[in-house]
C-alpha atoms as a PDB file:
ATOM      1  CA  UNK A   1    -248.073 119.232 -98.501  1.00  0.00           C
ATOM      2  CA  UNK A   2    -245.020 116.775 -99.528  1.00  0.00           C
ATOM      3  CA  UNK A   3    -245.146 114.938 -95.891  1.00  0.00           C
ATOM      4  CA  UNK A   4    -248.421 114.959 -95.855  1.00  0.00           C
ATOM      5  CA  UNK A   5    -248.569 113.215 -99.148  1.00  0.00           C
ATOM      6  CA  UNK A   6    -245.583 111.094 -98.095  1.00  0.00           C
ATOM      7  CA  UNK A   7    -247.498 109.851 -95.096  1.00  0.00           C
ATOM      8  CA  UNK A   8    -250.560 109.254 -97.205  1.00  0.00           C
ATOM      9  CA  UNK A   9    -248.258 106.716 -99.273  1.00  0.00           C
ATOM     10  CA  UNK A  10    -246.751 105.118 -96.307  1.00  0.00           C
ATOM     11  CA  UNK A  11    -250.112 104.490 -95.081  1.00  0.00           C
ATOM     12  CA  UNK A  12    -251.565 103.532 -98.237  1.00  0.00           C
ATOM     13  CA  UNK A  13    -248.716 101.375 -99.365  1.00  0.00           C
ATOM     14  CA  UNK A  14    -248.827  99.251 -95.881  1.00  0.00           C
ATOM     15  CA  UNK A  15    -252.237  98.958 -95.818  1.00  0.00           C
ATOM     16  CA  UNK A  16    -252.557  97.434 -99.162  1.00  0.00           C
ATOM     17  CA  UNK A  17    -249.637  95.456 -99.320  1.00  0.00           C
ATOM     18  CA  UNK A  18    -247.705  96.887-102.142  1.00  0.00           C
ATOM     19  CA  UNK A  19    -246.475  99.612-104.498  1.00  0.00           C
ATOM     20  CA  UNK A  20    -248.666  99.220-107.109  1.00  0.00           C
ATOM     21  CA  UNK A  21    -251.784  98.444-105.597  1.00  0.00           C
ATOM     22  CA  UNK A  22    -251.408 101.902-103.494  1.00  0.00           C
ATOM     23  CA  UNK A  23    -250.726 102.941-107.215  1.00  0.00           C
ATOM     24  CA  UNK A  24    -253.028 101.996-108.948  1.00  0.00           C
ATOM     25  CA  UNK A  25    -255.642 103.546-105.960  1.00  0.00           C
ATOM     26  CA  UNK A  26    -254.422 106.133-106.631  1.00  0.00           C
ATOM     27  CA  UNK A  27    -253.920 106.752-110.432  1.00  0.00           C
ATOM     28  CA  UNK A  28    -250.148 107.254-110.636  1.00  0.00           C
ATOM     29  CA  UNK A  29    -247.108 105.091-111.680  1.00  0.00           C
ATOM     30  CA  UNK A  30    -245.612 102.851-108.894  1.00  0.00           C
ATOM     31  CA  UNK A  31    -242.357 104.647-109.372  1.00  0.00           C
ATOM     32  CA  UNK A  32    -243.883 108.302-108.114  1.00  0.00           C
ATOM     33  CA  UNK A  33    -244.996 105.972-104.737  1.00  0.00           C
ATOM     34  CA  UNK A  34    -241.646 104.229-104.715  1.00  0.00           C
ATOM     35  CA  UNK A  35    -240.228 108.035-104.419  1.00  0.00           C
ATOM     36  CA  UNK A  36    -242.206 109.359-102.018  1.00  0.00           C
ATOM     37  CA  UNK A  37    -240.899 106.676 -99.751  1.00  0.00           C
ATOM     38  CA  UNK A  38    -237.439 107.245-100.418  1.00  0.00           C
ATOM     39  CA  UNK A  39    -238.371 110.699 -99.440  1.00  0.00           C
ATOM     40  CA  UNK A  40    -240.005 109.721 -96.218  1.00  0.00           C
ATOM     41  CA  UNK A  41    -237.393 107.363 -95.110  1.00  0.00           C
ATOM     42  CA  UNK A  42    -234.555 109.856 -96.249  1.00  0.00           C
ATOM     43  CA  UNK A  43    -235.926 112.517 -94.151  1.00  0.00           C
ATOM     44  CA  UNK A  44    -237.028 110.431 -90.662  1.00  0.00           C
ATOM     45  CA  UNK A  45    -233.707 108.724 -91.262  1.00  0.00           C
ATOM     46  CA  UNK A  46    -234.768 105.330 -90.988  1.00  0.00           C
ATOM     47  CA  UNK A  47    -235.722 102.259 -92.614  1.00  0.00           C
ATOM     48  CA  UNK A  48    -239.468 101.918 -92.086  1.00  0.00           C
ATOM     49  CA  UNK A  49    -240.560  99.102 -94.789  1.00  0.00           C
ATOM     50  CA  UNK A  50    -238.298  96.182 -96.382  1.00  0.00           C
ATOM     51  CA  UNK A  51    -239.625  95.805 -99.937  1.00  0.00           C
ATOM     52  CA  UNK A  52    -238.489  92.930-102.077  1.00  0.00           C
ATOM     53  CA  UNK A  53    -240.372  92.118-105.757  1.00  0.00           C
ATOM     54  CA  UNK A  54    -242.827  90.193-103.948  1.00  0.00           C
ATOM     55  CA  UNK A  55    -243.678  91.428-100.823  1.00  0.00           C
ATOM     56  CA  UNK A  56    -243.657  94.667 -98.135  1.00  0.00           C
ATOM     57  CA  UNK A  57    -242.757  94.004 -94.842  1.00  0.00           C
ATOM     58  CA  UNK A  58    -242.766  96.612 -92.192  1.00  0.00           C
ATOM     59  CA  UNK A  59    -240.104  96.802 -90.094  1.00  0.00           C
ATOM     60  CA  UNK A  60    -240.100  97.585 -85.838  1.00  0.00           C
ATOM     61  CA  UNK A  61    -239.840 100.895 -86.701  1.00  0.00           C
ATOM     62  CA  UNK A  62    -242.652 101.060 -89.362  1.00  0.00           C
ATOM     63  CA  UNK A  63    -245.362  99.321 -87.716  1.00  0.00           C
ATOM     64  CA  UNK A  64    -244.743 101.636 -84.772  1.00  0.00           C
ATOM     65  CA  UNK A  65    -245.114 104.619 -86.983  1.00  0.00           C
ATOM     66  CA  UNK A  66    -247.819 103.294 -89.634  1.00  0.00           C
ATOM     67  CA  UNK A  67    -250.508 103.878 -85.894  1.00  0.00           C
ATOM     68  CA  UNK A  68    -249.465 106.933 -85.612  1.00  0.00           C
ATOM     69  CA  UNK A  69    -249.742 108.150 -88.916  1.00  0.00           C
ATOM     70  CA  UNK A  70    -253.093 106.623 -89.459  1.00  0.00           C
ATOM     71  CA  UNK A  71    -254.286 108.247 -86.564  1.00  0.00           C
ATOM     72  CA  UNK A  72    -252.882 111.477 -87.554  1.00  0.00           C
ATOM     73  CA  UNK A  73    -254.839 111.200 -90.946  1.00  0.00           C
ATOM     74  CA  UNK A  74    -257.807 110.209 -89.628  1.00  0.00           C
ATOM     75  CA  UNK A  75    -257.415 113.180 -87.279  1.00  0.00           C
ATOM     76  CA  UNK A  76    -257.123 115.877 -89.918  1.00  0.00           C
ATOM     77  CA  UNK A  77    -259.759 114.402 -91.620  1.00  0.00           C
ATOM     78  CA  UNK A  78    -261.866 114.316 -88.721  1.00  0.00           C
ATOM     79  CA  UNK A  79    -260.726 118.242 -88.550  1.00  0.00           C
ATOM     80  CA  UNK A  80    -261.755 118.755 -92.212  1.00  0.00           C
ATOM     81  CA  UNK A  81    -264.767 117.047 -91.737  1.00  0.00           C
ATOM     82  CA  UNK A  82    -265.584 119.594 -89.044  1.00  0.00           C
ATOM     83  CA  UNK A  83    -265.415 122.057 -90.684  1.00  0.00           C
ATOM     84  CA  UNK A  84    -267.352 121.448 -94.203  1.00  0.00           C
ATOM     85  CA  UNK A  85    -269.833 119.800 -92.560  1.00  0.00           C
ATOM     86  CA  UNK A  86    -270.844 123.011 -90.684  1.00  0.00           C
ATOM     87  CA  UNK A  87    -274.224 122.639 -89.437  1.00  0.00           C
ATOM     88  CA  UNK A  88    -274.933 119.563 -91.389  1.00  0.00           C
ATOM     89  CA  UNK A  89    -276.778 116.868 -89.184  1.00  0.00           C
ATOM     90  CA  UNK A  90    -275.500 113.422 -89.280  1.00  0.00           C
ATOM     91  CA  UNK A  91    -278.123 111.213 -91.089  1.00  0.00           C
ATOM     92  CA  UNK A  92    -278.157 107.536 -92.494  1.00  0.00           C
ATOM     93  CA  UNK A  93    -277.847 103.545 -90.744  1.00  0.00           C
ATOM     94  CA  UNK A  94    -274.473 102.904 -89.229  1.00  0.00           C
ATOM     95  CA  UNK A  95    -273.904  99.138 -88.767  1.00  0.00           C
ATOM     96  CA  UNK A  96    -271.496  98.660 -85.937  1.00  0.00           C
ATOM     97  CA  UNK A  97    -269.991  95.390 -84.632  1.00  0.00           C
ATOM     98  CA  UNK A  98    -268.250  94.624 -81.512  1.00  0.00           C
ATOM     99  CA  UNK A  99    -267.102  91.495 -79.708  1.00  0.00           C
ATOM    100  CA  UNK A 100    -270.232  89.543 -77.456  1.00  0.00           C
ATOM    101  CA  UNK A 101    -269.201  90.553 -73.699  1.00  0.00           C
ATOM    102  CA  UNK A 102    -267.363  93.945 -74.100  1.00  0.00           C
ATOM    103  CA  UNK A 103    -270.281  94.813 -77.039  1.00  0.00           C
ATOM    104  CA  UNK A 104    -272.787  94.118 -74.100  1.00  0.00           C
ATOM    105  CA  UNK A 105    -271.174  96.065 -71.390  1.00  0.00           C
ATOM    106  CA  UNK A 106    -269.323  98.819 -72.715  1.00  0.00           C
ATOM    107  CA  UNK A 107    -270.831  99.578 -76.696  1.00  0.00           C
ATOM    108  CA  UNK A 108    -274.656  98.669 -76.380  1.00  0.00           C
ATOM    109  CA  UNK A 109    -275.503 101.199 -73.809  1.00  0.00           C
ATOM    110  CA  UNK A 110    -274.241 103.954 -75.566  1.00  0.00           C
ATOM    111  CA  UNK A 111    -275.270 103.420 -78.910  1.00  0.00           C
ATOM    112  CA  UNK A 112    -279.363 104.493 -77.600  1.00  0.00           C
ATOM    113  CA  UNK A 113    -277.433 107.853 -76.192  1.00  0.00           C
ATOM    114  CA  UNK A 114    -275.844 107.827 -79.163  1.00  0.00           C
ATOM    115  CA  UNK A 115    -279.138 108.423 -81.563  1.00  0.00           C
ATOM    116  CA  UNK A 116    -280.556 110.695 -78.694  1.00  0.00           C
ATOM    117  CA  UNK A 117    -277.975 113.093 -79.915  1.00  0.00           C
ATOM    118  CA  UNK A 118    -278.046 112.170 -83.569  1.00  0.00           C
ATOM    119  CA  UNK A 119    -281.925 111.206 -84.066  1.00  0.00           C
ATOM    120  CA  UNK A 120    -281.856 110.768 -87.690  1.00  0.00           C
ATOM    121  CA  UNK A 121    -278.847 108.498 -87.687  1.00  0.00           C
ATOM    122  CA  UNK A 122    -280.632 104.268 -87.220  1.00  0.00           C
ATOM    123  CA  UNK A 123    -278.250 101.933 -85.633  1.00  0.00           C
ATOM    124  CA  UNK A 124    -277.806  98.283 -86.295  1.00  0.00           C
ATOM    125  CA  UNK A 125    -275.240  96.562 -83.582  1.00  0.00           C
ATOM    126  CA  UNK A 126    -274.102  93.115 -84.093  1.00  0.00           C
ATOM    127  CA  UNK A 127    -272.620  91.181 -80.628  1.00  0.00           C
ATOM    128  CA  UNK A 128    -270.316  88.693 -82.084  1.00  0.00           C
ATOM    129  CA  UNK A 129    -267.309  86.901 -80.964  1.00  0.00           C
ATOM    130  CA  UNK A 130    -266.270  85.837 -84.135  1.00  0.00           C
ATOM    131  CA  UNK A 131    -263.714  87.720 -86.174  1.00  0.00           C
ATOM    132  CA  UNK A 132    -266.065  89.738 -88.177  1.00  0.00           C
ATOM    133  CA  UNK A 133    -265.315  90.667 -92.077  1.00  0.00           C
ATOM    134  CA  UNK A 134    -266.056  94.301 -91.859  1.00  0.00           C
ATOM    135  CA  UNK A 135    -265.717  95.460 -95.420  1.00  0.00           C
ATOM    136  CA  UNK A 136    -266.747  92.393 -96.835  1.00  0.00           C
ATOM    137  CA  UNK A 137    -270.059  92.323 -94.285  1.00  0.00           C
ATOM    138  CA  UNK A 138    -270.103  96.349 -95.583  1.00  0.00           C
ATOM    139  CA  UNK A 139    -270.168  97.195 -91.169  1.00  0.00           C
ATOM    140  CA  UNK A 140    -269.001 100.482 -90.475  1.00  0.00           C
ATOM    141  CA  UNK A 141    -267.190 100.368 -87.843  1.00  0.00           C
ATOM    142  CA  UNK A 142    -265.927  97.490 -85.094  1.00  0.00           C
ATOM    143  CA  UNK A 143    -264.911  97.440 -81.749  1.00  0.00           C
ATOM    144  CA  UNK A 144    -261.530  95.535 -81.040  1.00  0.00           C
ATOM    145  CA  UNK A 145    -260.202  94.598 -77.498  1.00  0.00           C
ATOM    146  CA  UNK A 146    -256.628  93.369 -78.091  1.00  0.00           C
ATOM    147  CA  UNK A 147    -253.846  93.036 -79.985  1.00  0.00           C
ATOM    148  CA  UNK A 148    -254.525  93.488 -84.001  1.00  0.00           C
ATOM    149  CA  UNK A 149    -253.767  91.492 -86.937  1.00  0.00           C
ATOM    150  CA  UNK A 150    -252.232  93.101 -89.995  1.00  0.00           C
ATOM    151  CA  UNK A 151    -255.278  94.537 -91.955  1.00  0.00           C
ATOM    152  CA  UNK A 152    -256.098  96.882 -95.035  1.00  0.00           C
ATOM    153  CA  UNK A 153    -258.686  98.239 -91.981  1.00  0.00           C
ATOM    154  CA  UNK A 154    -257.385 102.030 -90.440  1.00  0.00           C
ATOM    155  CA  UNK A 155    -257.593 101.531 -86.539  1.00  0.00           C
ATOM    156  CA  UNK A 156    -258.153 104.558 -83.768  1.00  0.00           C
ATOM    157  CA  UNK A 157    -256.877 103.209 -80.699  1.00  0.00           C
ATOM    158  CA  UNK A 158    -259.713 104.652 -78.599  1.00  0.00           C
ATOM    159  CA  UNK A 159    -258.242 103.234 -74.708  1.00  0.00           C
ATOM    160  CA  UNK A 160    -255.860 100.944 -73.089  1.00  0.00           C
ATOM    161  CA  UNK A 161    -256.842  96.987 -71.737  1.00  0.00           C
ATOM    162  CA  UNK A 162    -255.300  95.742 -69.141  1.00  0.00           C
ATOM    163  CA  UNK A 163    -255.571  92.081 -68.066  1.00  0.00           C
ATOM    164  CA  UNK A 164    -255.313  91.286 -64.245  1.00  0.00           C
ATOM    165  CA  UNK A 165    -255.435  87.835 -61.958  1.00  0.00           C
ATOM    166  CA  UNK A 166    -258.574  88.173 -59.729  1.00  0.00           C
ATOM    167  CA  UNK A 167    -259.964  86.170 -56.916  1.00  0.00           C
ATOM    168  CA  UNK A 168    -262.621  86.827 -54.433  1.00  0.00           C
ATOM    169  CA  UNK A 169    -261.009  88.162 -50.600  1.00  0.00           C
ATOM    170  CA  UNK A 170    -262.675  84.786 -49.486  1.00  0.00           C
ATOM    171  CA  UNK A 171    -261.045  82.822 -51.787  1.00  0.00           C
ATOM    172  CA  UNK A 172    -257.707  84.223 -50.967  1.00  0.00           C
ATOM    173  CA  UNK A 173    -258.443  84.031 -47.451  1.00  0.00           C
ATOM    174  CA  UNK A 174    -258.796  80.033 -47.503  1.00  0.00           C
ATOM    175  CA  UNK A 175    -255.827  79.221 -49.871  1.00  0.00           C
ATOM    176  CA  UNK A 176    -253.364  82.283 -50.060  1.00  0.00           C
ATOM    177  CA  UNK A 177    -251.856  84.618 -52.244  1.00  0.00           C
ATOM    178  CA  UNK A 178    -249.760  83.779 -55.675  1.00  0.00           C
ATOM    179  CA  UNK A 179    -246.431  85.337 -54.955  1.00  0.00           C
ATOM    180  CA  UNK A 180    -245.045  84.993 -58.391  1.00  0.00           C
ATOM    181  CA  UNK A 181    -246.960  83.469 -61.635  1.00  0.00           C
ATOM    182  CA  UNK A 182    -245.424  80.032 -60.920  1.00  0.00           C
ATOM    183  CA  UNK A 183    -247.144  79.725 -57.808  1.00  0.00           C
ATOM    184  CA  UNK A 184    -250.455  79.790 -59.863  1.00  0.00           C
ATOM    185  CA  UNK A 185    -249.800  76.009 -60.302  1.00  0.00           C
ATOM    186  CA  UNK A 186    -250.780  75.169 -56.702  1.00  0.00           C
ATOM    187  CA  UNK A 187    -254.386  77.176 -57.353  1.00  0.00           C
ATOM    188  CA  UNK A 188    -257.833  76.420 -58.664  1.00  0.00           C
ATOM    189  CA  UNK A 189    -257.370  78.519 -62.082  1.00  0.00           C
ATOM    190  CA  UNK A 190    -260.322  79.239 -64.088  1.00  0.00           C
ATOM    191  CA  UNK A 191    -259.148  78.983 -67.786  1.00  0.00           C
ATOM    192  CA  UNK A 192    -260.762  79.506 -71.304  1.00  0.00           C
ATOM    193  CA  UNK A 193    -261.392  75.760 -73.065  1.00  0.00           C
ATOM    194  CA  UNK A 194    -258.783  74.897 -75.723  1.00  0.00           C
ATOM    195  CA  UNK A 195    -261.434  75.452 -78.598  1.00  0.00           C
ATOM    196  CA  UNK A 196    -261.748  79.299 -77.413  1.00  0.00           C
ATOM    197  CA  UNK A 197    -259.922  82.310 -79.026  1.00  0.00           C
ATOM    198  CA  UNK A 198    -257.629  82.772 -75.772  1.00  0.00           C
ATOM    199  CA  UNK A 199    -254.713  80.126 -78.169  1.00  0.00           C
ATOM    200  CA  UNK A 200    -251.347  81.682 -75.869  1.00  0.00           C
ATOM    201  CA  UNK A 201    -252.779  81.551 -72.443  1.00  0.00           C
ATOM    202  CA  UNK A 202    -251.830  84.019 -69.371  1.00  0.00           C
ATOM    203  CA  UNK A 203    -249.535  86.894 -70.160  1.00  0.00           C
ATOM    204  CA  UNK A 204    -247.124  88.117 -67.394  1.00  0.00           C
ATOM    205  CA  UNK A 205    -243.868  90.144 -67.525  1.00  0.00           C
ATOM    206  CA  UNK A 206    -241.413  88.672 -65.127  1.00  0.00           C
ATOM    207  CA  UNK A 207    -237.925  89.568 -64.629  1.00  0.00           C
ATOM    208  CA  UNK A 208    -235.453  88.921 -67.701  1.00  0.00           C
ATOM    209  CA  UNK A 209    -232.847  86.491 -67.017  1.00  0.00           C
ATOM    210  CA  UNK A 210    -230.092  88.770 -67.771  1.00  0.00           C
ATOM    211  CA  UNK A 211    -230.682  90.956 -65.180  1.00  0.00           C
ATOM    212  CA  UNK A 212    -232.324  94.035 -67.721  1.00  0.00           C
ATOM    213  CA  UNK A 213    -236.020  94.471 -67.929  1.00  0.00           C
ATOM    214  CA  UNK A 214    -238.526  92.472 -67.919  1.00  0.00           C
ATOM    215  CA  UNK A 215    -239.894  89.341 -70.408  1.00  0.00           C
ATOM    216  CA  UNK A 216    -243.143  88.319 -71.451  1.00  0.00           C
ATOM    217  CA  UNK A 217    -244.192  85.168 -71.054  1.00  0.00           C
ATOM    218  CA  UNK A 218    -247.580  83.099 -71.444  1.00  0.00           C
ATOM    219  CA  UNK A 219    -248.422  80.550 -69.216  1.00  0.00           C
ATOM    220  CA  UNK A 220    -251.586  77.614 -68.983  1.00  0.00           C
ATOM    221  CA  UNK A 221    -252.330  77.199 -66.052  1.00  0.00           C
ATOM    222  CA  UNK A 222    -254.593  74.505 -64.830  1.00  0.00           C
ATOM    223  CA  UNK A 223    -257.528  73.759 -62.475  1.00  0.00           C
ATOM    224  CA  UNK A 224    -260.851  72.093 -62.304  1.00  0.00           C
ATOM    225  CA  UNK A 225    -262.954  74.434 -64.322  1.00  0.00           C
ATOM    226  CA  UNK A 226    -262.619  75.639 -67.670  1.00  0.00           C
ATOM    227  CA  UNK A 227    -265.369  76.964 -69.943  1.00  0.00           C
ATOM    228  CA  UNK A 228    -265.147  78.461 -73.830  1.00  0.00           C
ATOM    229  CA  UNK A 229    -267.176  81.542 -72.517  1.00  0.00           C
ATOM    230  CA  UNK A 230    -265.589  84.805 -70.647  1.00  0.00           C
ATOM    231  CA  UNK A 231    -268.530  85.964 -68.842  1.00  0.00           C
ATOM    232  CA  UNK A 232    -268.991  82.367 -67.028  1.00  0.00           C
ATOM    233  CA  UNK A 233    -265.556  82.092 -66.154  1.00  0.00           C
ATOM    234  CA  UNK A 234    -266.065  85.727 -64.782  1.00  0.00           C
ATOM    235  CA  UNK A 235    -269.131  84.493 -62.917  1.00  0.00           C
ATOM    236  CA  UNK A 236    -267.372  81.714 -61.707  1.00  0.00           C
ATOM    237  CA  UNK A 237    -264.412  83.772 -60.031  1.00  0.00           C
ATOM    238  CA  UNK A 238    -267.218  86.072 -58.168  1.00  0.00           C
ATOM    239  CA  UNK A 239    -268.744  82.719 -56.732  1.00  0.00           C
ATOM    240  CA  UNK A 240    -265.308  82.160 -55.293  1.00  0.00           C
ATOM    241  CA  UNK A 241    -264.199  79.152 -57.226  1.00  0.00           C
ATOM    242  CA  UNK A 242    -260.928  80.326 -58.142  1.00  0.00           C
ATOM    243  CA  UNK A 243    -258.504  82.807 -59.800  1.00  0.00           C
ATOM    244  CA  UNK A 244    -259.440  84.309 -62.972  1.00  0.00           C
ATOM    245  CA  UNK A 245    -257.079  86.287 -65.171  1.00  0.00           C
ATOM    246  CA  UNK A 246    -259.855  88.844 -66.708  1.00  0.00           C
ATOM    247  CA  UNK A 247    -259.555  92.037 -68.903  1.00  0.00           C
ATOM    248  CA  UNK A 248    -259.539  95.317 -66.677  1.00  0.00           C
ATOM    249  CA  UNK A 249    -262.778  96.386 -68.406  1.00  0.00           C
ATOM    250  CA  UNK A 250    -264.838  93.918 -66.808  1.00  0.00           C
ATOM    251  CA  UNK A 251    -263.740  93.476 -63.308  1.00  0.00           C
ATOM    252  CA  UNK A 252    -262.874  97.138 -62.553  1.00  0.00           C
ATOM    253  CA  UNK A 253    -265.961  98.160 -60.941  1.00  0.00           C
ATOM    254  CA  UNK A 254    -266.096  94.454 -59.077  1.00  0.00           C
ATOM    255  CA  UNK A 255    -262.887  95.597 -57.920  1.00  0.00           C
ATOM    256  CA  UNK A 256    -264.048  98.847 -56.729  1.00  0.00           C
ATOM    257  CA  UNK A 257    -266.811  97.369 -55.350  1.00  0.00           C
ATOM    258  CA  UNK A 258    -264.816  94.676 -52.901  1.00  0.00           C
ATOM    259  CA  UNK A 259    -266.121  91.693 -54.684  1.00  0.00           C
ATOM    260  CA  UNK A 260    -262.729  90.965 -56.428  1.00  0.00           C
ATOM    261  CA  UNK A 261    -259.156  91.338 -55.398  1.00  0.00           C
ATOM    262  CA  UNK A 262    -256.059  91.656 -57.722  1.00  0.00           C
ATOM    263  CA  UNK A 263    -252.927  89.519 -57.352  1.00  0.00           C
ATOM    264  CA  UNK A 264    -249.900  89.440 -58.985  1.00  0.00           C
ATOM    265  CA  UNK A 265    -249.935  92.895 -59.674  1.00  0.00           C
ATOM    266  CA  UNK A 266    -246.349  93.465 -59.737  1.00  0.00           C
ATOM    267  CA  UNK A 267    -246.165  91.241 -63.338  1.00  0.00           C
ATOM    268  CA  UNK A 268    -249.146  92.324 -65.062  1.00  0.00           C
ATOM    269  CA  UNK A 269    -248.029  92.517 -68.679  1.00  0.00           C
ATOM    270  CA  UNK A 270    -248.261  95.818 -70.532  1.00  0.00           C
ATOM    271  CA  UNK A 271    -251.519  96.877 -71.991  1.00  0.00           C
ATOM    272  CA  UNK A 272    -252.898  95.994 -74.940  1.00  0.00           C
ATOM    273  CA  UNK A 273    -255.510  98.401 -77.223  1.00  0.00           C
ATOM    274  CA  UNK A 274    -259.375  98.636 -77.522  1.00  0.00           C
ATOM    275  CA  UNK A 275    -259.528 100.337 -81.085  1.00  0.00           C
ATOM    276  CA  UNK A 276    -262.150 101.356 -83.777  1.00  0.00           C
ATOM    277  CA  UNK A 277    -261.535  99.700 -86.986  1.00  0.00           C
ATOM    278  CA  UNK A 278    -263.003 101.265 -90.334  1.00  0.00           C
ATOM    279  CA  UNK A 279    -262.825 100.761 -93.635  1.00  0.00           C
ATOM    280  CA  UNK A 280    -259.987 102.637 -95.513  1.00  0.00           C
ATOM    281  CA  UNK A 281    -262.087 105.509 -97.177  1.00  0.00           C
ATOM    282  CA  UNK A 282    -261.051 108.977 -98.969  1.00  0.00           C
ATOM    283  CA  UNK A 283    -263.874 110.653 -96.797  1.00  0.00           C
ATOM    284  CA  UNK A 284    -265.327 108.652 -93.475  1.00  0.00           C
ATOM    285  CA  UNK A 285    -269.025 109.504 -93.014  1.00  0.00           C
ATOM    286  CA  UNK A 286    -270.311 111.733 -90.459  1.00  0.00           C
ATOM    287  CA  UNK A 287    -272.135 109.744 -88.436  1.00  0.00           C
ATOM    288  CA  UNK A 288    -269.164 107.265 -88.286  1.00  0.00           C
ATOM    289  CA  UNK A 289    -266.937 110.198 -87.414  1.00  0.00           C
ATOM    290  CA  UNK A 290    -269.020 111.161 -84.456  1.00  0.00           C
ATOM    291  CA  UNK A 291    -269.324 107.451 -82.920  1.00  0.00           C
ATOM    292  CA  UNK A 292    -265.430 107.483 -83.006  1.00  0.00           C
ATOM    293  CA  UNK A 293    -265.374 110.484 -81.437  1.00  0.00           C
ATOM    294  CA  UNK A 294    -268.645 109.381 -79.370  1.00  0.00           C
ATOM    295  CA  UNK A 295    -266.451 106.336 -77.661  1.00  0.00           C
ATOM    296  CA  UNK A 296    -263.201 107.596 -76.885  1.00  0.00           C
ATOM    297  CA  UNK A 297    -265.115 110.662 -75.282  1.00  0.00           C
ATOM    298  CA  UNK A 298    -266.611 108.124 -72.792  1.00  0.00           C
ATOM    299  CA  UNK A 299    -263.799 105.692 -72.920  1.00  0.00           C
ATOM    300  CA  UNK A 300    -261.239 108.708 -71.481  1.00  0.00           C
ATOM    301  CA  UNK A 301    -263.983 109.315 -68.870  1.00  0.00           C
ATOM    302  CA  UNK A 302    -261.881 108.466 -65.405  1.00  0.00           C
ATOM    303  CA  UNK A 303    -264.408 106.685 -64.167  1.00  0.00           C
ATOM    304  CA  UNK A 304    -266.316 104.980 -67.102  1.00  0.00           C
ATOM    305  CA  UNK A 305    -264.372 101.524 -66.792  1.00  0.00           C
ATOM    306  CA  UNK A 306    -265.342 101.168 -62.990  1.00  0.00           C
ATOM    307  CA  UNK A 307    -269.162 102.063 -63.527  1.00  0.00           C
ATOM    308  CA  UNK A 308    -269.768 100.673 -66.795  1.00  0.00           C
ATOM    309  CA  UNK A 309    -271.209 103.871 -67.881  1.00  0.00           C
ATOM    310  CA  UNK A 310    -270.683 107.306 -67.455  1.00  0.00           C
END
C-alpha cells in the first residue's frame, strides 16, 4: 500500500505541477507528499523530479517513469472498476474528440459499434484539428497522434505511429529512388504550408557523426506543392505528384494495396504514440473505461491499420 501511495504522489505531484497543489488535492500537509517522494526516489534509487521553491521539473528518468505509472494506475483502476461494477451497464453521453483526418478514419467508425454494444451510452464526437481544451470543453476523452505536451491530462498510450516517405511505383519509376534524406532535395516533395501544425518538418534518424547510433534530425524539404491540409497532400501523392512523408495510419492499406511505395526506409525515425487523454479523476466512468479499452482492442488488431477497420 506505501508504493502504491508513493506512485499516486509521483503522479499527482507531476501532473499538477507542485507539492502543494497535489496537497492540497488531497487534504494533507505538503511535507507528508514531500516524504513520500523521498521514499520513492530512495527506494528506485534515482532522482526522478528536480524541485526548487518555484517549480518541479522532471528529470529523463521521471518523465519516462511518470507513463508508466499512470498507466499502471489507470490499469488497477480499470481492474477495480471491473469488478464493482459487476453487471452494471454502462449508461450516460460520452463526448469524445479526436484530430479531423485520423478522427475520420480510424475513431468515427467505431464509435456506432461502439453504442451497438453499449446502447444506453449517446455519443457526441467532435473532428477537430485544433488543440482541443478537454477539461475546460468538459470532453471525456481525446484521441492524440503524436508526441504530447506536458499536461495535468493522464494519457493511455493505446498504439504506435510511424511516419514513412511515400511515392506512387510510377512516380519512382520516372525520377528514381531517394537514397539517403538529402537526396530528397532533387524531388517534387509534397509539404504541409508554413501556417500548419507540422512547425519541425521531416523527421529521419541518420547515422551519428561519431560513429555510435543514430541522430534525429528534421528536415524541409521543398517542391512545387504544398497545402495546410494532410488528406490533400495525401491525395496528391496517390495522383503521383510527388513524395509525401505521411503517418503509417493512413497509407498502410495504400501500401498494401500497391498504390504507394515506401522509401527511405532504412532512416525512418522511431515511433511516436497515438494515446487517450482523460481528465485526471479519482474514479473514470464506465463508459469512458470501456472506449479505452474499446480502441486499443481494435488498435492491437494486426490488421486494423491496413484495412481501416477490423
Amino acid at each position: 500500500m506505501d508504493k502504491l501511495k508513493q506512485l499516486e504522489t509521483f503522479a499527482s505531484v507531476a501532473t499538477r505541477g507542485s507539492l502543494t497543489a497535489a496537497a492540497k488535492a488531497e487534504g494533507v500537509a505538503p511535507a507528508i507528499i514531500g516524504r513520500r517522494l523521498d521514499g520513492l526516489e530512495s527506494r528506485l534509487g534515482v532522482k526522478l523530479m528536480v524541485r526548487t521553491t518555484r517549480r518541479i521539473t522532471l528529470t529523463h528518468e521521471g518523465s519516462a517513469f511518470l507513463e508508466d505509472c499512470q498507466r499502471l494506475l489507470t490499469d488497477l483502476a480499470n481492474a477495480e472498476a471491473s469488478v464493482s461494477a459487476g453487471g452494471v451497464k454502462a449508461s450516460g453521453h460520452l463526448r469524445l474528440t479526436a484530430p479531423a483526418g485520423f478522427g475520420r478514419r480510424h475513431v468515427a467508425p467505431l464509435v456506432p459499434r461502439f453504442r451497438e454494444l453499449h446502447p444506453e451510452v449517446t455519443i457526441s464526437l467532435n473532428l477537430s484539428d485544433r488543440v482541443v481544451d478537454v477539461a475546460g470543453e468538459a470532453y471525456d476523452c481525446a484521441v492524440r497522434v503524436g508526441d504530447l505536451p506536458d499536461s495535468s491530462l493522464v494519457s493511455v498510450r493505446l498504439a504506435d505511429n510511424r511516419r514513412l516517405c511515400v511515392a506512387t511505383p510510377k512516380y519512382l519509376q520516372q525520377h528514381g529512388r531517394p537514397a539517403t534524406p538529402a537526396d530528397l532535395a532533387r524531388f517534387d516533395c509534397l509539404t504541409l504550408s508554413s501556417d500548419a501544425s507540422q512547425t519541425r518538418g521531416w523527421a529521419f534518424a541518420v547515422p551519428a557523426a561519431d560513429g555510435g547510433g543514430t541522430d534525429l534530425v528534421h528536415l524541409r524539404p521543398g517542391g512545387p506543392l504544398d497545402c495546410s491540409d494532410g488528406q490533400v497532400l495525401h491525395e496528391w501523392c496517390l495522383a503521383g505528384y510527388g513524395i509525401a512523408w505521411r503517418s503509417i495510419w493512413e497509407v498502410e492499406a495504400d501500401i498494401a494495396a500497391g498504390r504507394l511505395e515506401a522509401v527511405l526506409e532504412d532512416y525512418a525515425a522511431p515511433p511516436n504514440g497515438i494515446f487517450a487523454l482523460f481528465p485526471q479523476r479519482k474514479h473514470l466512468a464506465l463508459r469512458v473505461r470501456l472506449w479505452i479499452d474499446f480502441l486499443k482492442h481494435h488498435y492491437g488488431q494486426p490488421d486494423f491499420w491496413s484495412v481501416g477497420r477490423v
